[in-house]
Protein backbone atom coordinates (compact mmCIF):
# COMPACT_ATOMS: atom_id res chain seq x y z
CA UNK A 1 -18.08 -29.23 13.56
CA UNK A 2 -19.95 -27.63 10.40
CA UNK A 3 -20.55 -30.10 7.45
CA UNK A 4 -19.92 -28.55 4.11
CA UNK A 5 -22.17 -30.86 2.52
CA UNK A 6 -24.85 -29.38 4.56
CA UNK A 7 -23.42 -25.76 3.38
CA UNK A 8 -24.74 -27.27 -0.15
CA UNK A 9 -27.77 -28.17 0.80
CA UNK A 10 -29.49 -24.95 -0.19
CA UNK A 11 -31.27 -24.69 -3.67
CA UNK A 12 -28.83 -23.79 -6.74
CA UNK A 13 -25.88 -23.24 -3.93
CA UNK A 14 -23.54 -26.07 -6.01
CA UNK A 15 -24.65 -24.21 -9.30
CA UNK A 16 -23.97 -20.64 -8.54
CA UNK A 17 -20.21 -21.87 -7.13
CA UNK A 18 -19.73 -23.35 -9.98
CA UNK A 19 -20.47 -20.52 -12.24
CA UNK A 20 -18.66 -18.17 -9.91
CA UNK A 21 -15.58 -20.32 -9.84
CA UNK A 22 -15.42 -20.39 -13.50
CA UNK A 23 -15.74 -17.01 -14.09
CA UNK A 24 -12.72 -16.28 -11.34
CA UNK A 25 -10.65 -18.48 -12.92
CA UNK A 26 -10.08 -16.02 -16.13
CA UNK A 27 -9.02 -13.11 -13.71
CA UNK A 28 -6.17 -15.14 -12.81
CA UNK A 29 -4.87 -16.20 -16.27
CA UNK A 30 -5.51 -12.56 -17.28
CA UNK A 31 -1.93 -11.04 -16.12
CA UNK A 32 -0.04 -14.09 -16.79
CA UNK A 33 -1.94 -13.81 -20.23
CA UNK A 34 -1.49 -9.85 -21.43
CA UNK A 35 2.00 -10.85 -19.98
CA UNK A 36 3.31 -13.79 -22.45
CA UNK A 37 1.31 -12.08 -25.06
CA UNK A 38 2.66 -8.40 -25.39
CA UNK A 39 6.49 -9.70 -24.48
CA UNK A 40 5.83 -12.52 -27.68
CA UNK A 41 4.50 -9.62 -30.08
CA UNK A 42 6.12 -6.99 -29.06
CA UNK A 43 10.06 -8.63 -27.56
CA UNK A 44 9.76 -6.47 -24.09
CA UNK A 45 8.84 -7.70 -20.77
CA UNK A 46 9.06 -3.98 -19.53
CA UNK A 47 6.04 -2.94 -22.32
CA UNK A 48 4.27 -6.26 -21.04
CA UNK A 49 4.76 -5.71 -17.30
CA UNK A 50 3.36 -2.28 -17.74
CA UNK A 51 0.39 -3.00 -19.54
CA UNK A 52 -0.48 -5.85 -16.92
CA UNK A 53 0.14 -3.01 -14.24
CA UNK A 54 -1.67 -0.78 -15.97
CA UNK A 55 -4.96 -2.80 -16.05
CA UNK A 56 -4.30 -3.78 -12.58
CA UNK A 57 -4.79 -0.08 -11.68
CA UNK A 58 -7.91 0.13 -13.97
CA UNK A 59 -9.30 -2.59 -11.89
CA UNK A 60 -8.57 -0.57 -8.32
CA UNK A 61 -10.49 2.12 -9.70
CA UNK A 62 -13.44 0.79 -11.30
CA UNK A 63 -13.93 -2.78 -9.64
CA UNK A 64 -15.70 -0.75 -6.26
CA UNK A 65 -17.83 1.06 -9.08
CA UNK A 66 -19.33 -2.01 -10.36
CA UNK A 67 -19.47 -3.26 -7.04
CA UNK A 68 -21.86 -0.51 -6.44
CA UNK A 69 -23.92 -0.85 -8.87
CA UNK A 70 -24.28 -4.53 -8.08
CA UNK A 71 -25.61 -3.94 -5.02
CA UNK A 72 -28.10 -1.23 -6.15
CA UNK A 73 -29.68 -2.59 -9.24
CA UNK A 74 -28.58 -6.68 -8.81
CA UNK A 75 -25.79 -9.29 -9.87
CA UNK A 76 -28.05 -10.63 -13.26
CA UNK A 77 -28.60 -7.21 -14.34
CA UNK A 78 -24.95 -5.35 -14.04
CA UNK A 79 -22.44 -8.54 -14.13
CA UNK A 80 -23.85 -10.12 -17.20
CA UNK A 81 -23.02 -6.81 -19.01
CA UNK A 82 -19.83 -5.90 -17.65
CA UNK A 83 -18.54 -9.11 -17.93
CA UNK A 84 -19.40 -9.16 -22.11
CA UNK A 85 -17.61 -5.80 -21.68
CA UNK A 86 -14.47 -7.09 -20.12
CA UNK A 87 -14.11 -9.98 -22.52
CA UNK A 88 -15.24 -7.96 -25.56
CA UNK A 89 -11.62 -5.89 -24.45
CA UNK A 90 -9.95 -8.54 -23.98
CA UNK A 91 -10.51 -10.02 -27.76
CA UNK A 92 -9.62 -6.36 -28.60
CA UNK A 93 -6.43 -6.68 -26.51
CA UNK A 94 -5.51 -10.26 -28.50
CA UNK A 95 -6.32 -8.70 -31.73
CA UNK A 96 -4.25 -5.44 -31.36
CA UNK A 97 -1.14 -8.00 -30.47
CA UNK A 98 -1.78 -9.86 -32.92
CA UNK A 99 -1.60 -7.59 -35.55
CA UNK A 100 1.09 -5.45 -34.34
CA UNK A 101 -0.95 -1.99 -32.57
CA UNK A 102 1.00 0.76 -31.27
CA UNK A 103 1.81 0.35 -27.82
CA UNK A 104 -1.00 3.01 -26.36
CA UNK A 105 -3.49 0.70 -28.32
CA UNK A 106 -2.74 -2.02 -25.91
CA UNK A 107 -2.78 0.11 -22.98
CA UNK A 108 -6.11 1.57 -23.68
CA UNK A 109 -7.58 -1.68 -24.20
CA UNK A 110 -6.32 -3.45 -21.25
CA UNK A 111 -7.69 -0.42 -19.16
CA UNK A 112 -10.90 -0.80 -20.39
CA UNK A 113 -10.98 -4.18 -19.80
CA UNK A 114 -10.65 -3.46 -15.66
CA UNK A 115 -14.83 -3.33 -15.42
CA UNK A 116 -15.11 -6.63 -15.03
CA UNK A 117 -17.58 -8.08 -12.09
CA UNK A 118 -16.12 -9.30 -8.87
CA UNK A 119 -17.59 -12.83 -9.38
CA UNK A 120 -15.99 -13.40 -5.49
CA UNK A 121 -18.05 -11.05 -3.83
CA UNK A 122 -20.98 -12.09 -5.58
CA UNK A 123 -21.03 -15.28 -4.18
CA UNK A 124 -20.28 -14.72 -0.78
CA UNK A 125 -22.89 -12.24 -1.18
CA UNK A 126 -25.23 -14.94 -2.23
CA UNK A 127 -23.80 -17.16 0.66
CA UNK A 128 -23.99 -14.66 3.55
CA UNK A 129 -28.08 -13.93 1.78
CA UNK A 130 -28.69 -17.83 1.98
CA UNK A 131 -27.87 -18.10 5.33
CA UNK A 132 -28.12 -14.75 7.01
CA UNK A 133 -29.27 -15.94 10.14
CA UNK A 134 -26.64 -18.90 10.43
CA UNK A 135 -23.33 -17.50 11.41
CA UNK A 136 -21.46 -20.76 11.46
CA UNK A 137 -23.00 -21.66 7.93
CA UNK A 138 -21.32 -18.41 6.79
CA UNK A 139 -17.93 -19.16 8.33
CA UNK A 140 -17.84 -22.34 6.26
CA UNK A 141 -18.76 -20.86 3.40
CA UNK A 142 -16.00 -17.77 3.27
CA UNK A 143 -13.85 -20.39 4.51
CA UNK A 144 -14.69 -22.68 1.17
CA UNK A 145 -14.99 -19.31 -0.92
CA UNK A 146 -11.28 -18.89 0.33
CA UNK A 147 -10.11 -22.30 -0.82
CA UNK A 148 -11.65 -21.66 -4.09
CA UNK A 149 -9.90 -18.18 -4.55
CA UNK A 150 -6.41 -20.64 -4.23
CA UNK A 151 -6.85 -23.01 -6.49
CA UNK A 152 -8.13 -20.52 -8.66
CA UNK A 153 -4.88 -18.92 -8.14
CA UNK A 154 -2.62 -21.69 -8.67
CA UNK A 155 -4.40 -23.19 -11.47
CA UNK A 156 -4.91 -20.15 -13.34
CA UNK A 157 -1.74 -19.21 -14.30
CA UNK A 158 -0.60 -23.18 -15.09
CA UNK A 159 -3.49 -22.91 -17.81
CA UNK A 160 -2.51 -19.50 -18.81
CA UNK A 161 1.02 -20.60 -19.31
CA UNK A 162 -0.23 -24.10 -21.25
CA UNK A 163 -2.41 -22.22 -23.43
CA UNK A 164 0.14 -19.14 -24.81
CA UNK A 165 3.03 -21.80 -25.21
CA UNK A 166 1.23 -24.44 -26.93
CA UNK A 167 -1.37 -22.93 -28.68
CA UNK A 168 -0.82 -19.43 -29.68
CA UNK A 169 0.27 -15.85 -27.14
CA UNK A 170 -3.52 -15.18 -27.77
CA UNK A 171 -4.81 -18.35 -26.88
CA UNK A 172 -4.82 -17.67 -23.21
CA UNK A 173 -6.68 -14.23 -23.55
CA UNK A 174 -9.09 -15.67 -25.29
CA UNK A 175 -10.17 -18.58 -23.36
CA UNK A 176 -10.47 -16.76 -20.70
CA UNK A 177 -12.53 -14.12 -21.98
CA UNK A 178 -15.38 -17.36 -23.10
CA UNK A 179 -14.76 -18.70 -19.53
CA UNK A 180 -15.38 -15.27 -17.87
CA UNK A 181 -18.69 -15.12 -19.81
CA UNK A 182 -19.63 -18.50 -19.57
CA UNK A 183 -18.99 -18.44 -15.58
CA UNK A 184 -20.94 -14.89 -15.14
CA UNK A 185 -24.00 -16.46 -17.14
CA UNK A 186 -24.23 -19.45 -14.88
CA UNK A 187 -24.19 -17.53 -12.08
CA UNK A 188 -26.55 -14.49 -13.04
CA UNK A 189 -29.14 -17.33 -14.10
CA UNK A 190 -29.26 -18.38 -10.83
CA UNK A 191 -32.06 -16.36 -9.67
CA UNK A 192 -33.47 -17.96 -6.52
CA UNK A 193 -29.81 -17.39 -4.58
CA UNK A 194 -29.78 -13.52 -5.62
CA UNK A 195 -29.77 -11.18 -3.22
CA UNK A 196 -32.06 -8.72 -3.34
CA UNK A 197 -30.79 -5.40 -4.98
CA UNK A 198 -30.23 -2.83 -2.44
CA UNK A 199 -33.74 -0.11 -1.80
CA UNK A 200 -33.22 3.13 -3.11
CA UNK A 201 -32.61 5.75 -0.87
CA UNK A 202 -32.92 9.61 -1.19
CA UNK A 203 -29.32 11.58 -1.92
CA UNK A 204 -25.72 10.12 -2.68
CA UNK A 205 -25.14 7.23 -0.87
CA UNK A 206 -22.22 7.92 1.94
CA UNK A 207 -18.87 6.65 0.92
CA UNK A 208 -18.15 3.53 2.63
CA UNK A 209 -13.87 4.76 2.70
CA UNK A 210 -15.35 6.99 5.63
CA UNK A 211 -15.77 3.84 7.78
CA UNK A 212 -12.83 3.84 9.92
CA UNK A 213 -12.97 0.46 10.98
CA UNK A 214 -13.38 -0.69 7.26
CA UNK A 215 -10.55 1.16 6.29
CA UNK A 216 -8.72 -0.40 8.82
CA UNK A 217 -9.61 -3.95 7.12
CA UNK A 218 -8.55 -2.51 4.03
CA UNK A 219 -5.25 -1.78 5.06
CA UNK A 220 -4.64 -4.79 6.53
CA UNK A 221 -5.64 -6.22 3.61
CA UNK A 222 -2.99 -4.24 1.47
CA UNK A 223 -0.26 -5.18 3.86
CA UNK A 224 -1.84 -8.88 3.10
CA UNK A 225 -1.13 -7.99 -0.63
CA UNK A 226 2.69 -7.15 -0.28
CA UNK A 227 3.06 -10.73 1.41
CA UNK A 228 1.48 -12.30 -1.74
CA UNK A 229 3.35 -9.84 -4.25
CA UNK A 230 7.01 -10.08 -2.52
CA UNK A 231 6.13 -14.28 -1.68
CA UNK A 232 5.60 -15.03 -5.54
CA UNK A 233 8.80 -12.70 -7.25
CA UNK A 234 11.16 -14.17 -4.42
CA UNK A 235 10.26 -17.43 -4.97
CA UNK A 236 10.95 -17.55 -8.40
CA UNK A 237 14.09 -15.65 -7.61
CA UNK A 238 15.50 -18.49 -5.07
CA UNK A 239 14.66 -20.65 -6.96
CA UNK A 240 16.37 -19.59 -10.31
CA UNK A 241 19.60 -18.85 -7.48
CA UNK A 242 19.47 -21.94 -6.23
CA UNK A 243 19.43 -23.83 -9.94
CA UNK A 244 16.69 -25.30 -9.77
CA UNK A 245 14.11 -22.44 -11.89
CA UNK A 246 11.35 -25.13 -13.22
CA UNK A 247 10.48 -26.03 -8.90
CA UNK A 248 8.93 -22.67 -8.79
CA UNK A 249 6.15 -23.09 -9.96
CA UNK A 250 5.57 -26.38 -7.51
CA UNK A 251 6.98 -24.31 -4.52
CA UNK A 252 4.32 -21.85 -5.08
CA UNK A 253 1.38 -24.37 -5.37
CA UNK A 254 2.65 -25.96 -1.83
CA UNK A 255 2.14 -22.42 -0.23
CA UNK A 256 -1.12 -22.34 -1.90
CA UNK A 257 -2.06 -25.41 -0.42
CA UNK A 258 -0.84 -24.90 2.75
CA UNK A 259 -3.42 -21.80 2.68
CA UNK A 260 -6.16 -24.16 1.51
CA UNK A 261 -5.69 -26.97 3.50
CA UNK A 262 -5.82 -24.58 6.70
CA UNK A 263 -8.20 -22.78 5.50
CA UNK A 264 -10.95 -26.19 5.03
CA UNK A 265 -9.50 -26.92 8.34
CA UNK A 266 -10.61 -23.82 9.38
CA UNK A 267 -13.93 -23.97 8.36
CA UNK A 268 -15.61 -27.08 9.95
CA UNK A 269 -15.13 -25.20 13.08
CA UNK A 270 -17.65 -23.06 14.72
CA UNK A 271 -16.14 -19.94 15.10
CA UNK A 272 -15.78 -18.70 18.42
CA UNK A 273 -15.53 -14.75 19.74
CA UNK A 274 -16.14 -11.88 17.69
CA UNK A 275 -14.81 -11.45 13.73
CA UNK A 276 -11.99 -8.76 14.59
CA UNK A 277 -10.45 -10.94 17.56
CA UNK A 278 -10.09 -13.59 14.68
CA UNK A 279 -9.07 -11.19 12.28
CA UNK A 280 -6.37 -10.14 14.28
CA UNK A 281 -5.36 -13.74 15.87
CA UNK A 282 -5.14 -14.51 12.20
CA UNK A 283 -3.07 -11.62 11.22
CA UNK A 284 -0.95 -12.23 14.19
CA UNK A 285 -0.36 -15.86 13.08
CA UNK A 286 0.64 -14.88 9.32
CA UNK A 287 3.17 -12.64 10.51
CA UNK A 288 4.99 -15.20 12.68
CA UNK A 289 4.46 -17.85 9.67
CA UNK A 290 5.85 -15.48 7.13
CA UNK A 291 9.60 -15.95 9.00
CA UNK A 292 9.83 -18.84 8.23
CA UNK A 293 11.30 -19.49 4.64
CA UNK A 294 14.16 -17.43 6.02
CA UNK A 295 15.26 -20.43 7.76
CA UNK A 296 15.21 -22.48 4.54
CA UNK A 297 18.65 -23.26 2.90
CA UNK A 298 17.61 -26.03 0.14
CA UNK A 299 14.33 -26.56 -1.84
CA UNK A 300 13.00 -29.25 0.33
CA UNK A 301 13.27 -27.24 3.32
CA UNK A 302 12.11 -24.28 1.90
CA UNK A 303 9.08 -26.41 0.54
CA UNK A 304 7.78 -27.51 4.04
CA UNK A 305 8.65 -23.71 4.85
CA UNK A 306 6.76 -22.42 2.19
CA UNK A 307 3.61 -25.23 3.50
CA UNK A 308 3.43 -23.99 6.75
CA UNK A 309 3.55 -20.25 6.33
CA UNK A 310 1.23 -20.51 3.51
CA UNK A 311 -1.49 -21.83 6.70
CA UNK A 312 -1.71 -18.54 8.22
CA UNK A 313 -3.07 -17.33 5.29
CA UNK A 314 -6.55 -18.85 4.42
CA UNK A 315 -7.69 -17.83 8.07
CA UNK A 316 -6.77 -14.58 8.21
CA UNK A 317 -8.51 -13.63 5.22
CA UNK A 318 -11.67 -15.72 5.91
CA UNK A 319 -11.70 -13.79 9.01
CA UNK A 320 -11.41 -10.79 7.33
CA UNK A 321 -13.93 -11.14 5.00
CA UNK A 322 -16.40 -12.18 7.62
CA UNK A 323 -15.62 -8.61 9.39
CA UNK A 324 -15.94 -6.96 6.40
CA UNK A 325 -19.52 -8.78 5.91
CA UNK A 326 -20.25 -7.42 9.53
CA UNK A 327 -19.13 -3.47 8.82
CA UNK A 328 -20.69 -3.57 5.30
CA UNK A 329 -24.00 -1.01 5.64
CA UNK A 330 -27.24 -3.12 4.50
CA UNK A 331 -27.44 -3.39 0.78
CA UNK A 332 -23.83 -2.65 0.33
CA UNK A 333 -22.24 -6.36 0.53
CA UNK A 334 -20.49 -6.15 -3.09
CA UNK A 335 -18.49 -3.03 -2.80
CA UNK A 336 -17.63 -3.31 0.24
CA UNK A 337 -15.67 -7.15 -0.13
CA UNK A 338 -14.94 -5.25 -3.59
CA UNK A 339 -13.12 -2.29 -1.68
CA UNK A 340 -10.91 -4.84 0.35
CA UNK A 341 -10.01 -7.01 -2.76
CA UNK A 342 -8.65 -4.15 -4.13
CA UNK A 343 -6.89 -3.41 -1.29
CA UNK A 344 -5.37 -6.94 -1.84
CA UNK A 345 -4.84 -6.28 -5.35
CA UNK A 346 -2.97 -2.88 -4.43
CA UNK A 347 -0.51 -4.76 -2.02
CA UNK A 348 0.56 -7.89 -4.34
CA UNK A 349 1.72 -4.68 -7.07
CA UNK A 350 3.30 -3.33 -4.56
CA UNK A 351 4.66 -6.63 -3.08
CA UNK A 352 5.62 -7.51 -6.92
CA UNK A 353 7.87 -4.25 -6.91
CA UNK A 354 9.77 -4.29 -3.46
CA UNK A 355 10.25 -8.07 -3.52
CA UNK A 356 12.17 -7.73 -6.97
CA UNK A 357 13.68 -4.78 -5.69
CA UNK A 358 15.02 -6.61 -3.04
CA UNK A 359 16.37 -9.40 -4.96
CA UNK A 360 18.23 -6.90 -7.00
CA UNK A 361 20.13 -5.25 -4.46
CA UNK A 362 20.63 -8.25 -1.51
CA UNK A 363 20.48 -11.54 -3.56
CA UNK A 364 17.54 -14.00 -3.51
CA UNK A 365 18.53 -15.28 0.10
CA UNK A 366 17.45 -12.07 1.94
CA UNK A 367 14.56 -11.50 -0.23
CA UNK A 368 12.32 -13.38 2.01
CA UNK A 369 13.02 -10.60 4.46
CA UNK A 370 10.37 -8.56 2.37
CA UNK A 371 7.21 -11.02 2.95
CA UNK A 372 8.07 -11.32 6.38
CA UNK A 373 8.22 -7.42 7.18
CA UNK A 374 4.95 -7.41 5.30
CA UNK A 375 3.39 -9.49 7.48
CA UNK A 376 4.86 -7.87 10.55
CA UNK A 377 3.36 -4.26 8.88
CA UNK A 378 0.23 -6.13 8.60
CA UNK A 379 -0.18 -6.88 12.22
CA UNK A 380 1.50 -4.03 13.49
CA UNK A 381 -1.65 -1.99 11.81
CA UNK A 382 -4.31 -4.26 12.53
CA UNK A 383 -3.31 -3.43 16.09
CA UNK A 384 -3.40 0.11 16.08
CA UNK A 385 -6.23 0.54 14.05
CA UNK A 386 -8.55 -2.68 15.20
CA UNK A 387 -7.41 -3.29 18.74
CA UNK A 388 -5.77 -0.02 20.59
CA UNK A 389 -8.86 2.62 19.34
CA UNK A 390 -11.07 -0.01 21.49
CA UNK A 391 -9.19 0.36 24.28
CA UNK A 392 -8.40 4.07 24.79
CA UNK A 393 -10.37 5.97 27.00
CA UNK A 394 -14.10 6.96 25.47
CA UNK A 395 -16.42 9.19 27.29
CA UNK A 396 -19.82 8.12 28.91
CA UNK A 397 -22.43 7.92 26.49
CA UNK A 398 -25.37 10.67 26.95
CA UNK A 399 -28.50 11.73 25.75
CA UNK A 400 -28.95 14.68 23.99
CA UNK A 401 -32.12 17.43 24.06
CA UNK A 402 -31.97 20.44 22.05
CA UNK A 403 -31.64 23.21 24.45
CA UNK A 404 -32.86 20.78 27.39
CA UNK A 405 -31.73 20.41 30.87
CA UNK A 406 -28.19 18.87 30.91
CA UNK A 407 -28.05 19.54 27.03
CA UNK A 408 -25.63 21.76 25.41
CA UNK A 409 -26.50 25.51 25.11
CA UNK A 410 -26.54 27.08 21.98
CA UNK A 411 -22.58 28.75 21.29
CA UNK A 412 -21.11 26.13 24.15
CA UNK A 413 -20.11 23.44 21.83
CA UNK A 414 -16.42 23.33 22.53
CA UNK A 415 -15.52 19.69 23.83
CA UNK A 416 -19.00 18.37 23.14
CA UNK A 417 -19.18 15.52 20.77
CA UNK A 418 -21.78 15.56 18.55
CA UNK A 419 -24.40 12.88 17.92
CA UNK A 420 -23.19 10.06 15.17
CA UNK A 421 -26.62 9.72 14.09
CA UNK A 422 -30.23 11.36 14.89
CA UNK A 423 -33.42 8.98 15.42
CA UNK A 424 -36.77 10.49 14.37
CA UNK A 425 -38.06 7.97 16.93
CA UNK A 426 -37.01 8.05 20.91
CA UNK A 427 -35.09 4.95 21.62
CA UNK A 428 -35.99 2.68 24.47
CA UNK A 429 -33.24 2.96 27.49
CA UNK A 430 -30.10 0.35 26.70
CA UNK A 431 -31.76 0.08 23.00
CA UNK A 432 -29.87 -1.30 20.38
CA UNK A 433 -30.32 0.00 16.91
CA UNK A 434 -28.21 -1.02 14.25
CA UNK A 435 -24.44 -1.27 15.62
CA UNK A 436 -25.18 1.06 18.19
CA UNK A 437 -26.10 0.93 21.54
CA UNK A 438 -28.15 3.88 22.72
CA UNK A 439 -28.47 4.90 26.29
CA UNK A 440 -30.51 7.52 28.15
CA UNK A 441 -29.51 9.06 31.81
CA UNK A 442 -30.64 7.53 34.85
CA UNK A 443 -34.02 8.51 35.65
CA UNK A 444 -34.84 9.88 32.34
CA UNK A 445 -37.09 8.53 29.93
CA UNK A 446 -37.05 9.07 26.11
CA UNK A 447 -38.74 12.28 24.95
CA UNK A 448 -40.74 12.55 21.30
CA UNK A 449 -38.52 15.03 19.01
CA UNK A 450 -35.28 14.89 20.79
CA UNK A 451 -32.01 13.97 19.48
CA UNK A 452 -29.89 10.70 20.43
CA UNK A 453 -26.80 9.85 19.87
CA UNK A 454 -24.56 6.75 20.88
């Protein structure tokens, strides 16, 4: 079993979680925020709801940006900035509601509040940097990143709530915009965990979206998304059905924990096989999990329901991240955990939509239906994009010479795939470089200025 005591055992670990904790807090009071705020100023929940989707899809766009240029100039330089940025729009956001701004006002400024810094990633970046040769140390570390993501997601929102009813609509904004800054410059100040920005290499970097397997994840992920979307509207739908509106919020919290409690659980193990059998175990487990609040018919049942699917969750997303860690190119760590939150972020809109859709036109009992195909979708592409592509027929691996015996001749390309990559140095025979595993034909030996490919 893995200690997480010794998991803080490392130099400024405890001080850089608690900075990034704090500043994740604020991105999950934000919506529930702009929400409570623009319906109080402004008396419409459909101007409100669009706003808050409307920064959501800010976020999708630019988050991977800053990612990016996390990685290639480091996480004190760029999130220290783009965090005062985000909060600076946020104020601006609060004072256009406040003083009654056209509606496009408050659109524009909740857009350009969407550069904020993925405090997340940055600290598993910092984790999987701490202890990149330890792979069980970084299991229980995205497995405690994980449980920190929940409780930021279940306390957010309560504080959100507190703050806009009993203080002032603004209130919320605000406090979230001095935790958001508070949080990044905790973390950014701690130096000696910072990963190293990325080296600079000639021409535009290649798009990481051209990583098959990575897309995969990301899909996944989105599927992921729909379950958390459609789990949170249909909740609050049954619930207000069932008469009993104010046990929402506690019905939520109980899948929340249920995810965290599985996903500690999850942690002091030493994981065993590779990342994508997990991933896909895990995947395979939400989506039987997610059936089960059909089978509730009172709030007490639907409460243990609601426990025990919410356990399928903390694993499969620990195990996702950890495969995303493994496909991310070196120097690339932030966007690429960036590109599958926002695949995440992407689904629970989406989720948001179809679950209240569903509500609408079947009633609050069949809503659940919605989570539960999400999590079948979810597994049903994991499989044919993570596990059936591995298994299909691939052809032996060969060597290639330019013009060589056994090469292709110039003009005979047809059915000849070409190399994935070119070494300016000849590999030795069963070689691994990278990811890939480089071979040479029997009885030949590697040649100075010829061309391999895996």
């Amino acid at each position: 079993m893995i200690s997480y005591r010794r998991l803080f055992s490392a130099p400024g670990s405890a001080a850089f979680t608690v900075g990034s904790v704090t500043a994740r807090l604020p991105m999950s009071m934000a919506g529930v925020s702009v929400v409570l705020m623009v319906s109080s100023s402004h008396g419409s929940y459909a101007l409100a709801g669009a706003v808050s989707a409307t920064g959501l899809a800010a976020v999708v766009v630019l988050a991977p940006r800053i990612a990016r240029l996390v990685d290639r100039h480091g996480q004190a330089r760029v999130a220290v900035p783009a965090a005062a940025a985000c909060a600076a729009w946020w104020v601006v956001l609060a004072l256009c509601t406040r003083y009654g701004a056209p509606a496009w006002a408050l659109f524009a400024a909740y857009a350009a509040a969407g550069c904020g810094p993925n405090a997340g990633g940055m600290a598993r970046a910092r984790w999987a940097h701490l202890y990149r040769d330890d792979a069980a140390a970084r299991h229980a570390a995205n497995s405690f990143e994980q449980v920190a993501d929940e409780a930021c997601f279940v306390l957010g929102p309560v504080l959100a709530v507190f703050l806009a009813t009993a203080v002032a609509p603004e209130a919320a904004l605000l406090v979230a915009a001095a935790l958001l800054v508070a949080g990044t410059l905790v973390l950014a100040g701690q130096r000696r965990t910072e990963p190293p920005p990325a080296p600079r290499t000639a021409g535009r970097p290649v798009p990481l979206l051209r990583s098959a397997r990575l897309r995969a994840v990301m899909a996944v992920f989105a599927c992921t998304g729909l379950v958390f979307g459609s789990m949170e509207v249909v909740t609050i739908a049954w619930s207000d059905a069932a008469g009993h509106r104010s046990a929402a919020g506690v019905l939520l919290a109980l899948n929340a924990a249920g995810s965290a409690v599985a996903g500690l659980a999850f942690g002091l193990f030493r994981p065993a096989g590779r990342p994508v059998n997990r991933f896909v175990a895990g995947v395979a487990a939400m989506a039987v999990l997610m059936t089960l609040p059909l089978l509730a018919g009172d709030p007490v049942t639907l409460a243990v329901c609601l426990f025990a699917a919410g356990a399928g969750t903390a694993p499969t997303m620990v195990s996702g991240m950890t495969l995303v860690q493994e496909l991310a190119p070196a120097g690339r760590l932030n966007e690429a955990m960036t590109w599958a939150v926002t695949g995440i972020l992407a689904g629970i809109s989406g989720g948001a939509a179809l679950g209240g859709w569903a509500v609408g036109h079947h009633g609050a009992g069949r809503g659940y239906l919605v989570p539960a195909a999400a999590g079948a979708a979810a597994l049903l592409t994991a499989l044919c994009t993570l596990v059936l592509p591995r298994r299909g027929p691939r052809a032996p691996s060969r060597a290639r010479t330019p013009g060589g015996a056994g090469g292709p001749r110039p003009g005979a390309a047809a059915g000849f795939m070409p190399p994935v990559a070119v070494l300016p140095f000849p590999p030795a025979p069963g070689e691994r470089v990278g990811t890939a595993q480089w071979f040479l034909p029997e009885g030949e030996g590697p040649r100075p200025g010829a061309h391999y490919c895996s």
